[in-house]
PDB file of N, CA and C in Angstrom:
ATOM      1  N   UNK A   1     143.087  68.607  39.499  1.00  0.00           N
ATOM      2  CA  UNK A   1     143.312  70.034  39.464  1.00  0.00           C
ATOM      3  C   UNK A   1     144.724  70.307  39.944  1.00  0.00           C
ATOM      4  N   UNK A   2     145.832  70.948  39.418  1.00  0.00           N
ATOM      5  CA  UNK A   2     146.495  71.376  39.766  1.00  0.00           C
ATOM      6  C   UNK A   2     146.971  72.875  40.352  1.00  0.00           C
ATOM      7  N   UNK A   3     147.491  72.762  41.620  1.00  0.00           N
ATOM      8  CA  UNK A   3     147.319  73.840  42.420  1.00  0.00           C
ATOM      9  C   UNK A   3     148.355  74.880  41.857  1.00  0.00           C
ATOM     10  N   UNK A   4     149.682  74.754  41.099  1.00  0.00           N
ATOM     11  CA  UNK A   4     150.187  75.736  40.608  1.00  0.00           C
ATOM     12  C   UNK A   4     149.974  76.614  39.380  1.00  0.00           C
ATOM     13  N   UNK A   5     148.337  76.305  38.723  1.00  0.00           N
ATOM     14  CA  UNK A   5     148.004  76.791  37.932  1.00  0.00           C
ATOM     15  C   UNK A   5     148.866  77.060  36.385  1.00  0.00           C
ATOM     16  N   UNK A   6     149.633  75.899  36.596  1.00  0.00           N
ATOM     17  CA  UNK A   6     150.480  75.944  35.056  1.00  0.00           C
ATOM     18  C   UNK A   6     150.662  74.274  34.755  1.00  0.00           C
ATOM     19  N   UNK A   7     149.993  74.073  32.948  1.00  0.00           N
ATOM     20  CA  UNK A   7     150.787  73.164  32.879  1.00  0.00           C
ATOM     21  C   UNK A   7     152.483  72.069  33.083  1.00  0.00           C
ATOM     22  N   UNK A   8     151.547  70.963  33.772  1.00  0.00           N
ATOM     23  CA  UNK A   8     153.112  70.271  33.386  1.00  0.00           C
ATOM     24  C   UNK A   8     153.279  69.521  32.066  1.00  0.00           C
ATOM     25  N   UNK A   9     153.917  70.646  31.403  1.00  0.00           N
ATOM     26  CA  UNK A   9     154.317  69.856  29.960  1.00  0.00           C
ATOM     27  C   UNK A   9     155.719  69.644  30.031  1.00  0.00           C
ATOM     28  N   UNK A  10     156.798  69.957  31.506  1.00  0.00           N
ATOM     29  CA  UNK A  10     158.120  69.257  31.892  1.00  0.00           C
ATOM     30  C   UNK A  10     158.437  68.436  32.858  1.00  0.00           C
ATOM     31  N   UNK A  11     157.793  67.231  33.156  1.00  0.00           N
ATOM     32  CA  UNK A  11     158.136  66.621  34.107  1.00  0.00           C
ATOM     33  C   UNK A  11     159.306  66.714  34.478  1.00  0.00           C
ATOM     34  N   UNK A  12     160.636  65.998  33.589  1.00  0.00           N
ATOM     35  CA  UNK A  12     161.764  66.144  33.936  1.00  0.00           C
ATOM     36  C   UNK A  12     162.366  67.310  34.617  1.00  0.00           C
ATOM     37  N   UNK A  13     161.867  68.502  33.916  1.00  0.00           N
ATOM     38  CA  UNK A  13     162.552  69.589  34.821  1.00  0.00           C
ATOM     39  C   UNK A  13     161.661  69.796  36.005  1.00  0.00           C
ATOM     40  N   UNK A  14     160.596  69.251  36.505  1.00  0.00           N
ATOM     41  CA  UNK A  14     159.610  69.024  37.830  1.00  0.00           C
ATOM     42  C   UNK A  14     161.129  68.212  38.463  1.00  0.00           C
ATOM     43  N   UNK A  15     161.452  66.869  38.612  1.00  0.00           N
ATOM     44  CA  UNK A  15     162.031  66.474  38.665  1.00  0.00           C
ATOM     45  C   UNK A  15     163.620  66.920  39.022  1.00  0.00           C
ATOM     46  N   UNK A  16     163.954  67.863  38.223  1.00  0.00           N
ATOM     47  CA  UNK A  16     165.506  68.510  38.337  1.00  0.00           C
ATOM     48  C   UNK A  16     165.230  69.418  39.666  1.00  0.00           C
ATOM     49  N   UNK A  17     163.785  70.129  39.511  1.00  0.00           N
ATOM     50  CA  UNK A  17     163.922  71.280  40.335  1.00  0.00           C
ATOM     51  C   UNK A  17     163.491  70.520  41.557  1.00  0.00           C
ATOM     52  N   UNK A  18     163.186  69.247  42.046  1.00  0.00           N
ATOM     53  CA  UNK A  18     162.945  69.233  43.095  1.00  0.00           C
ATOM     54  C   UNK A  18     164.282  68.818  43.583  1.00  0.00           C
ATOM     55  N   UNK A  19     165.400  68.251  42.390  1.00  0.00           N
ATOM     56  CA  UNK A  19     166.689  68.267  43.250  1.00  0.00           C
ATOM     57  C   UNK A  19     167.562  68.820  43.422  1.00  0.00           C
ATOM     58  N   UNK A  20     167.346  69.878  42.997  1.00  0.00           N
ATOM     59  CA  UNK A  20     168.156  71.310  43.183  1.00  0.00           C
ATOM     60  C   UNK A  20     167.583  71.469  44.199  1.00  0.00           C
ATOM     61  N   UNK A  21     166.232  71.580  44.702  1.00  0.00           N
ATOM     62  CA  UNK A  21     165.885  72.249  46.142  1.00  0.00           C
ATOM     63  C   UNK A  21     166.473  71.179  47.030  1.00  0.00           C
ATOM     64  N   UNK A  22     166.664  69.894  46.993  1.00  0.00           N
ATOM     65  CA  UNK A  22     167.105  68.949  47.759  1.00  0.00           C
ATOM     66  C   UNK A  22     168.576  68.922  47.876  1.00  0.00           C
ATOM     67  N   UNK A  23     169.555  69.543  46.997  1.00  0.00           N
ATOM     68  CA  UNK A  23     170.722  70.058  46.623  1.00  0.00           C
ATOM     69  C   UNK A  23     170.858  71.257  48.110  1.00  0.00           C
ATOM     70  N   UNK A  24     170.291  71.981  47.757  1.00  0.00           N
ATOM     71  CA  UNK A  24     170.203  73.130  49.021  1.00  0.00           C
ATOM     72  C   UNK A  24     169.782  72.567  50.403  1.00  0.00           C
ATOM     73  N   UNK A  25     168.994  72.183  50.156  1.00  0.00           N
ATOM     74  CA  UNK A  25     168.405  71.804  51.700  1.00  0.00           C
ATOM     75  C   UNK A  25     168.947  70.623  52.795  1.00  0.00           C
ATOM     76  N   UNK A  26     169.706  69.826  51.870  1.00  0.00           N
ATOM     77  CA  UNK A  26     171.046  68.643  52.106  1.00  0.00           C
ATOM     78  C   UNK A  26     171.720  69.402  53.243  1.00  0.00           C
ATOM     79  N   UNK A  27     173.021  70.455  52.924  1.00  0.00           N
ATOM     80  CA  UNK A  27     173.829  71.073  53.313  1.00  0.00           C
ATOM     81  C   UNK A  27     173.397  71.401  54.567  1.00  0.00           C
ATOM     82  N   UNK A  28     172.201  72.272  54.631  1.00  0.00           N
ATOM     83  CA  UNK A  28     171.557  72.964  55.570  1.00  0.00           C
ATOM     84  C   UNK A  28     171.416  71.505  56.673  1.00  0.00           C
ATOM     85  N   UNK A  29     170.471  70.799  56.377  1.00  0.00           N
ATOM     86  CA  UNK A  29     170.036  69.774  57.645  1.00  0.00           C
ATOM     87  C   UNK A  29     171.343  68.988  58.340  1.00  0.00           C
ATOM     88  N   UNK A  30     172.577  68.578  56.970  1.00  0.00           N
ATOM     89  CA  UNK A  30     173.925  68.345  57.233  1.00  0.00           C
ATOM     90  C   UNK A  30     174.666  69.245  58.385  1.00  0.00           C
ATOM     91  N   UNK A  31     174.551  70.525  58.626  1.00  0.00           N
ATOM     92  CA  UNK A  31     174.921  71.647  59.369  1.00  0.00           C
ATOM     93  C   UNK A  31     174.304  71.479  60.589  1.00  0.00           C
ATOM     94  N   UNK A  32     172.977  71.354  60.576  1.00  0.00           N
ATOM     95  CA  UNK A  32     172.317  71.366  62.148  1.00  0.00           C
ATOM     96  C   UNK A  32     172.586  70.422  62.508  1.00  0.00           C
ATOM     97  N   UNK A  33     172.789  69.195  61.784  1.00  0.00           N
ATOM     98  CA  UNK A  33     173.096  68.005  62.560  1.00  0.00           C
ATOM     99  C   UNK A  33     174.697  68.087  63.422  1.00  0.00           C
ATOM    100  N   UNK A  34     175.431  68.940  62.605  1.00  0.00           N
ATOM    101  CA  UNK A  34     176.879  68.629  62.848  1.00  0.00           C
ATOM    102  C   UNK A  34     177.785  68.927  62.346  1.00  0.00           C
ATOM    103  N   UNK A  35     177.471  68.525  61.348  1.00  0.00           N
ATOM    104  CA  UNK A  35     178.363  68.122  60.166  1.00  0.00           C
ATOM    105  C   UNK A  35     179.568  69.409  59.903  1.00  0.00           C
ATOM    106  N   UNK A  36     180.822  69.331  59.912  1.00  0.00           N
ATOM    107  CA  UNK A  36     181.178  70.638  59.588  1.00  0.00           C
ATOM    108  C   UNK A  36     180.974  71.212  58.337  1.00  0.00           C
ATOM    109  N   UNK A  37     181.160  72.739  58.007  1.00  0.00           N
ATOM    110  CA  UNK A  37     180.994  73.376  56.561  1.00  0.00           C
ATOM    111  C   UNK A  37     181.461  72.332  55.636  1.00  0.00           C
ATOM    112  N   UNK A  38     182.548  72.115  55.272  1.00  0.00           N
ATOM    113  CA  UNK A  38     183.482  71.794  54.460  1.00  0.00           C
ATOM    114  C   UNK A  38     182.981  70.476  53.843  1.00  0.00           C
ATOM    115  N   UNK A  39     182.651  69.854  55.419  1.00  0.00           N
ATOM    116  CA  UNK A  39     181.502  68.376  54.598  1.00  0.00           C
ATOM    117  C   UNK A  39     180.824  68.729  53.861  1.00  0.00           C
ATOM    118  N   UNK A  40     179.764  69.576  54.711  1.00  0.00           N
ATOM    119  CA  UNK A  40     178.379  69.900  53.999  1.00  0.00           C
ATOM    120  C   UNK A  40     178.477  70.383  52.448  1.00  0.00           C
ATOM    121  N   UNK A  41     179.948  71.235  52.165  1.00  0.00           N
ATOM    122  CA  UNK A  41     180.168  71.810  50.530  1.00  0.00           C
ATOM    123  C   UNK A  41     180.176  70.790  50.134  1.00  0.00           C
ATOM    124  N   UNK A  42     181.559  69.772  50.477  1.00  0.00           N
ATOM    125  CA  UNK A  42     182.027  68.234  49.515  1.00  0.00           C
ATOM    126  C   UNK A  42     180.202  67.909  48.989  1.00  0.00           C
ATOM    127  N   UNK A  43     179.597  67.399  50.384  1.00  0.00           N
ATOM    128  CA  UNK A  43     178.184  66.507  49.476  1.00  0.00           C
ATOM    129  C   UNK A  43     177.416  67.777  48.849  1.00  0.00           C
ATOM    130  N   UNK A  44     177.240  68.723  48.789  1.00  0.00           N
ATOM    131  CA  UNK A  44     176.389  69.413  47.847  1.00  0.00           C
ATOM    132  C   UNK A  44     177.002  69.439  46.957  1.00  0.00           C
ATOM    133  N   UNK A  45     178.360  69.867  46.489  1.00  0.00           N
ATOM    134  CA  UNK A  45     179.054  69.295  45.003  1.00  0.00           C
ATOM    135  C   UNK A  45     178.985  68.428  44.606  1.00  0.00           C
ATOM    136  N   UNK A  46     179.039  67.142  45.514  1.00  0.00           N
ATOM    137  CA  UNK A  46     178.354  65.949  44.679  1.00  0.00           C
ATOM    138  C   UNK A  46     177.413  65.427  44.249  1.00  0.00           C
ATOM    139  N   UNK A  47     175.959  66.174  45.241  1.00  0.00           N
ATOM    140  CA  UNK A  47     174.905  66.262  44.910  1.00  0.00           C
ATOM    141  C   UNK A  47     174.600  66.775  43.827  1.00  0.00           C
ATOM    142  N   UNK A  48     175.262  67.882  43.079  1.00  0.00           N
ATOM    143  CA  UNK A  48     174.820  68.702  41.948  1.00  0.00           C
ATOM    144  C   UNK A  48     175.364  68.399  41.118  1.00  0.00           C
ATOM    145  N   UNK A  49     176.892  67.437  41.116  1.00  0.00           N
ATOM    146  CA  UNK A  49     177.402  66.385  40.076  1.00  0.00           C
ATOM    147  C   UNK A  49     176.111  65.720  39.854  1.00  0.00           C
ATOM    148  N   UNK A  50     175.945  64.927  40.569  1.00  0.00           N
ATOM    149  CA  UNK A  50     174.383  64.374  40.382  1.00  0.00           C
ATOM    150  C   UNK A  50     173.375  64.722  39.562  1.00  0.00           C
ATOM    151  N   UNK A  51     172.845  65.871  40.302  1.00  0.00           N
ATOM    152  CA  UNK A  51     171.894  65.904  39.644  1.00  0.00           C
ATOM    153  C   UNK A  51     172.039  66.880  38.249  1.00  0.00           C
ATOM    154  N   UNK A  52     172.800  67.132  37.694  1.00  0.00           N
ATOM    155  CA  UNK A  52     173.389  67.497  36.864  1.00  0.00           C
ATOM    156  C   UNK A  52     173.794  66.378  35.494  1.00  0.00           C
ATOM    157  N   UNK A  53     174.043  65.471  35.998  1.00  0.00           N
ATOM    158  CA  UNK A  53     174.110  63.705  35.397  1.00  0.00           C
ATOM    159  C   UNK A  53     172.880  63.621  35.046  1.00  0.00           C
ATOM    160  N   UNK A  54     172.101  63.583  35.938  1.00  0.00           N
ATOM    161  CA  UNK A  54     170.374  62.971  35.937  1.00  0.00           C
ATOM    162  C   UNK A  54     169.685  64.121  34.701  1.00  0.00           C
ATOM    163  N   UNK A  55     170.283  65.765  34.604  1.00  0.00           N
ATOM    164  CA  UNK A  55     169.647  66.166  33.813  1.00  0.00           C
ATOM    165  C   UNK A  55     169.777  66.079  32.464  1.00  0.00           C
ATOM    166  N   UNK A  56     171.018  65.666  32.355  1.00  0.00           N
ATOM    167  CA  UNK A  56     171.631  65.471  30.912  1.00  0.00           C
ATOM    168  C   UNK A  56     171.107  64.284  30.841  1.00  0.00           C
ATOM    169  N   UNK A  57     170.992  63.339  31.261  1.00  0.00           N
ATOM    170  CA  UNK A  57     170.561  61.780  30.794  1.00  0.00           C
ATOM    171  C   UNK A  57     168.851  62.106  30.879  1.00  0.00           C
ATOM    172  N   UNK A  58     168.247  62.760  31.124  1.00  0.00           N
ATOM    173  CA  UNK A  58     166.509  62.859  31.252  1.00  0.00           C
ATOM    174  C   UNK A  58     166.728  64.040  29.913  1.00  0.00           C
ATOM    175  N   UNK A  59     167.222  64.697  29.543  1.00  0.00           N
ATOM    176  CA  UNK A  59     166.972  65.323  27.991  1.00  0.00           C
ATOM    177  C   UNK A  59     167.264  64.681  27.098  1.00  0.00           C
ATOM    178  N   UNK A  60     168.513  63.679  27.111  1.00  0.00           N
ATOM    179  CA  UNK A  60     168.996  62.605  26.177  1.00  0.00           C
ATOM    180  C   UNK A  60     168.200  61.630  25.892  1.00  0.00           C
ATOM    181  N   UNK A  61     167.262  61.294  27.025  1.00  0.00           N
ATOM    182  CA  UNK A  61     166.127  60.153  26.736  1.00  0.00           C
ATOM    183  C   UNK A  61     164.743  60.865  26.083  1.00  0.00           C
ATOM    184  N   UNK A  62     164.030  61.927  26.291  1.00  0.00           N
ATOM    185  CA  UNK A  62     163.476  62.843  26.008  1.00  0.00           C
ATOM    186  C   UNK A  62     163.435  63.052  24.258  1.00  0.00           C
ATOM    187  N   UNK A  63     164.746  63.700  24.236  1.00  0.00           N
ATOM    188  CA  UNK A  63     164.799  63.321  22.609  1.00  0.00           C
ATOM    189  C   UNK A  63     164.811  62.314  22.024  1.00  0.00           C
ATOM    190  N   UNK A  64     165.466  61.338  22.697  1.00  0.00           N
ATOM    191  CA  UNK A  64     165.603  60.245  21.691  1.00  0.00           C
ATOM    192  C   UNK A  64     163.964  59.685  21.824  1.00  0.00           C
ATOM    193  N   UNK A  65     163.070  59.673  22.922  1.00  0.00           N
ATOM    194  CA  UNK A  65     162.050  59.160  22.814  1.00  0.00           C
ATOM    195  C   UNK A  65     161.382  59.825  21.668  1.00  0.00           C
ATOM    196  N   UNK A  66     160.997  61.471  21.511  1.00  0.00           N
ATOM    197  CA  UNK A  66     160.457  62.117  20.421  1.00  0.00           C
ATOM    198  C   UNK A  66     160.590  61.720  19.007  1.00  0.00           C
ATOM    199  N   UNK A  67     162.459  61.507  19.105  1.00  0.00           N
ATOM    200  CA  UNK A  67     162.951  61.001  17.608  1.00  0.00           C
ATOM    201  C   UNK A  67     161.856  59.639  17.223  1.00  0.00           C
ATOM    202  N   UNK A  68     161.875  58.934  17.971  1.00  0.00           N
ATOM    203  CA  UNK A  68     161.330  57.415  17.889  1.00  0.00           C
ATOM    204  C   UNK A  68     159.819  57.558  17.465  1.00  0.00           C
ATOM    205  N   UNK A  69     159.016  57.816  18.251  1.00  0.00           N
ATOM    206  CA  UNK A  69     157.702  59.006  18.156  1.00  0.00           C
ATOM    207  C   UNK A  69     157.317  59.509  16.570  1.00  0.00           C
ATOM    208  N   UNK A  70     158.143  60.119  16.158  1.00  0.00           N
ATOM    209  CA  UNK A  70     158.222  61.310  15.069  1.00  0.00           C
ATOM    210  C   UNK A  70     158.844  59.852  13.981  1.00  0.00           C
ATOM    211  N   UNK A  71     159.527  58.972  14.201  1.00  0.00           N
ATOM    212  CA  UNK A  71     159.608  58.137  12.835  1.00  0.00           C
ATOM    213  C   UNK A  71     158.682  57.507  13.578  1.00  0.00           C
ATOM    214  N   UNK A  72     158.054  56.613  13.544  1.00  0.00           N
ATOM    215  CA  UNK A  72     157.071  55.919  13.834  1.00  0.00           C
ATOM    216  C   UNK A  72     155.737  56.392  12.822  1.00  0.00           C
ATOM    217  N   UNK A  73     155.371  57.789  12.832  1.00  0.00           N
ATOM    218  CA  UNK A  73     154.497  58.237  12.370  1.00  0.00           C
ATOM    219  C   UNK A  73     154.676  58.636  10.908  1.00  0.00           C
ATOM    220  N   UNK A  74     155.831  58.289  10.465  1.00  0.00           N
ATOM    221  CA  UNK A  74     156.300  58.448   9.308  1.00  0.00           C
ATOM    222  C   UNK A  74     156.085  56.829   8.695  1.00  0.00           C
ATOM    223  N   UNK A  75     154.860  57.031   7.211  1.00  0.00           N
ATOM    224  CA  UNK A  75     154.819  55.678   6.913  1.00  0.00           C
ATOM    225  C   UNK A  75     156.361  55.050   6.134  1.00  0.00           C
ATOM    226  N   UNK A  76     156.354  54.140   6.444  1.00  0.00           N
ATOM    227  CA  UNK A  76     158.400  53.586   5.555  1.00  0.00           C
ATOM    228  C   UNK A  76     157.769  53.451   4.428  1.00  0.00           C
ATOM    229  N   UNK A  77     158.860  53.814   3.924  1.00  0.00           N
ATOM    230  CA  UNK A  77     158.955  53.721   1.838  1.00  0.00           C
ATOM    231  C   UNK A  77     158.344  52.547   1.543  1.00  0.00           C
ATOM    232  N   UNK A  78     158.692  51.318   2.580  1.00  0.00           N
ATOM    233  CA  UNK A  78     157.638  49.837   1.759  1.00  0.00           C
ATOM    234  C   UNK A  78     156.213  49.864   1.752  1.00  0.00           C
ATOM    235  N   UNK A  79     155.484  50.456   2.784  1.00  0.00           N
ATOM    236  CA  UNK A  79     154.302  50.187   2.355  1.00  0.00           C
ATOM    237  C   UNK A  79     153.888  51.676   1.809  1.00  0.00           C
ATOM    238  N   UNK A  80     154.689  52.546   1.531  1.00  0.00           N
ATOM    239  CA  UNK A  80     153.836  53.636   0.554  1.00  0.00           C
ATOM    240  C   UNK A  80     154.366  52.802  -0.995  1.00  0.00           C
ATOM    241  N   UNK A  81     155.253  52.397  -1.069  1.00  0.00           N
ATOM    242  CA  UNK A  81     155.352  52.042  -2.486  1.00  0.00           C
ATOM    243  C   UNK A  81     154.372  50.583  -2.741  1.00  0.00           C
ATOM    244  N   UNK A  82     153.774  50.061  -1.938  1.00  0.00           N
ATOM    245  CA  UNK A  82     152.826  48.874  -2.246  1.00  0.00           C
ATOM    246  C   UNK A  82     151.579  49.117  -2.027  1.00  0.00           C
ATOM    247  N   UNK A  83     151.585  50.077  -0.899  1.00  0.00           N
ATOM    248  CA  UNK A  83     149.592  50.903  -0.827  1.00  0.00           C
ATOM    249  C   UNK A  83     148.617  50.971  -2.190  1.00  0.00           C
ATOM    250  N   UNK A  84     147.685  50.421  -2.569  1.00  0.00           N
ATOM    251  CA  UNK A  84     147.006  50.642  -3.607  1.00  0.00           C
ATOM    252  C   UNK A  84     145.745  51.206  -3.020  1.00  0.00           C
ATOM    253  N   UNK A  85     145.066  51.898  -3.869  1.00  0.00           N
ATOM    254  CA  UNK A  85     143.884  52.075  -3.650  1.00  0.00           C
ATOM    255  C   UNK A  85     142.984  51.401  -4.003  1.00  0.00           C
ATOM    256  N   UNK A  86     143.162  50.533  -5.246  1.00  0.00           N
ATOM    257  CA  UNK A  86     142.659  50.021  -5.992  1.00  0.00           C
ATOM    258  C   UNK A  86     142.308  48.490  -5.217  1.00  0.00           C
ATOM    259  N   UNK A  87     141.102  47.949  -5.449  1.00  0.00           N
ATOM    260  CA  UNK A  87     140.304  46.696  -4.466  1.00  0.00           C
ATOM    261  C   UNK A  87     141.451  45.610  -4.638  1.00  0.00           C
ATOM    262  N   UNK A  88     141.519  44.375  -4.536  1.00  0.00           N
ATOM    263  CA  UNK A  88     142.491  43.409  -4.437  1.00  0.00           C
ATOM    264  C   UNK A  88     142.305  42.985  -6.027  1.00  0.00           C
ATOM    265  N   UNK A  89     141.159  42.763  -6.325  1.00  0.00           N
ATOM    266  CA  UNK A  89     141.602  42.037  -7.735  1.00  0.00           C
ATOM    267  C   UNK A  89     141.018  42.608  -8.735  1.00  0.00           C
ATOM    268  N   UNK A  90     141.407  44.159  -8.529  1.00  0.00           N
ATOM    269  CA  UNK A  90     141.502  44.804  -9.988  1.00  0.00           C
ATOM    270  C   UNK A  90     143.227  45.493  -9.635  1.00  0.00           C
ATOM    271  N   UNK A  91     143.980  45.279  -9.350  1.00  0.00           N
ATOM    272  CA  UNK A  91     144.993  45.689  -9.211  1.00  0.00           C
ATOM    273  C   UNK A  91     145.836  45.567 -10.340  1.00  0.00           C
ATOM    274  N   UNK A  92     146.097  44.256 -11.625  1.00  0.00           N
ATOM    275  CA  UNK A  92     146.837  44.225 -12.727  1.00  0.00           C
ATOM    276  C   UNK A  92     146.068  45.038 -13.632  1.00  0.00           C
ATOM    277  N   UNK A  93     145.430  45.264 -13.339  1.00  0.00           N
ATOM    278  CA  UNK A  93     144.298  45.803 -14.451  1.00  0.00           C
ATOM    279  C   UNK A  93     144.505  47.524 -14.768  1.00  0.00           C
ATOM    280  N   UNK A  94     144.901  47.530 -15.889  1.00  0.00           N
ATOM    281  CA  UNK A  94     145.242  49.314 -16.490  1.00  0.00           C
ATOM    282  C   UNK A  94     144.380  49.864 -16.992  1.00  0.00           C
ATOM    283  N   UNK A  95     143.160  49.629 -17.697  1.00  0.00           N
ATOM    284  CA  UNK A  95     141.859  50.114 -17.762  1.00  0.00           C
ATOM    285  C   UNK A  95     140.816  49.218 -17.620  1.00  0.00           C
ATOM    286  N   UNK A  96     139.790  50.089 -17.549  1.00  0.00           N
ATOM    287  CA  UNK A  96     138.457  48.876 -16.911  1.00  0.00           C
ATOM    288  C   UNK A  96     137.807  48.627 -17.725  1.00  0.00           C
ATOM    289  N   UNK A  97     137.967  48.840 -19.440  1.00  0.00           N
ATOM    290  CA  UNK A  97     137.382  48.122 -20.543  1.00  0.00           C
ATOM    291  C   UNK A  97     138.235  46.850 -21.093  1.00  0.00           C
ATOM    292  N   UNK A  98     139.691  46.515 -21.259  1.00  0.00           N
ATOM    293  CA  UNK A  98     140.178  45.408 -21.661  1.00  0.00           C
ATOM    294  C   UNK A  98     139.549  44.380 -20.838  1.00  0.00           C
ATOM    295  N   UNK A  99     139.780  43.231 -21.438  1.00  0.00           N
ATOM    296  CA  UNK A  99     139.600  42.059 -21.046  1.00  0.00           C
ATOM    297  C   UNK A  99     140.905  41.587 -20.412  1.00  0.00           C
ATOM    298  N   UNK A 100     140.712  40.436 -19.385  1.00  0.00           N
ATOM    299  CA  UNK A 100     141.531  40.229 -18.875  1.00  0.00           C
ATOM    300  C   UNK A 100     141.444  38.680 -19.601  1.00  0.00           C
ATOM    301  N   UNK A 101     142.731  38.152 -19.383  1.00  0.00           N
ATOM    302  CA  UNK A 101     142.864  36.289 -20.311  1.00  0.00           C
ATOM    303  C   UNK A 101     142.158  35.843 -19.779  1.00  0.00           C
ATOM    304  N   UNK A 102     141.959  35.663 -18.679  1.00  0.00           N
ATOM    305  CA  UNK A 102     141.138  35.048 -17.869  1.00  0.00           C
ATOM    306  C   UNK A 102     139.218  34.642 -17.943  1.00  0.00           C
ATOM    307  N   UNK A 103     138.871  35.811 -18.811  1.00  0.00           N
ATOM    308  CA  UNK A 103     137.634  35.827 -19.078  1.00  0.00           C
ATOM    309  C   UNK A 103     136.901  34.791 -20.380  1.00  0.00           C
TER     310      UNK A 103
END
């Protein structure tokens, strides 16, 4: 059961948004510890370089996984052009009254 009452049909952006909140909350714990302002900006800019990286590379994989997905389910031209319906060894056969040499 999930407690926020909405599908997750985005992990990845589950993912982004927990590092955007970790983006914010960096700075802050950086501050109580010590740290002066100016630090605390530098690593949250780099943090959001970050995770900013991480979001573009998690949509880039995303699609390309779908693309892969979506041909996959597409039968290839070789076996639609060799698919018969027809049983294995009536396949040369153009109507079902000739004789075949064979007989």
């Amino acid at each position: 059961m999930q407690s926020s009452g909405r599908p997750h049909d985005d992990p990845a952006g589950d993912v982004v948004r927990w590092a955007a909140f970790s983006c914010l909350l960096v700075p802050v714990v950086l501050v109580v510890y010590g740290t002066s302002f100016g630090g605390a900006a530098v690593a949250t800019l780099g943090l959001f370089v970050v995770t900013a990286a991480c979001l573009v590379l998690l949509r880039h994989s995303e699609r390309t996984a779908a693309r892969v997905r979506a041909e996959e389910r597409l039968p290839s031209a070789h076996r639609r052009r060799h698919s018969r319906s027809a049983p294995a060894g009536r396949r040369g056969c153009r109507t079902s009254d000739s004789a075949s040499p064979h007989d």
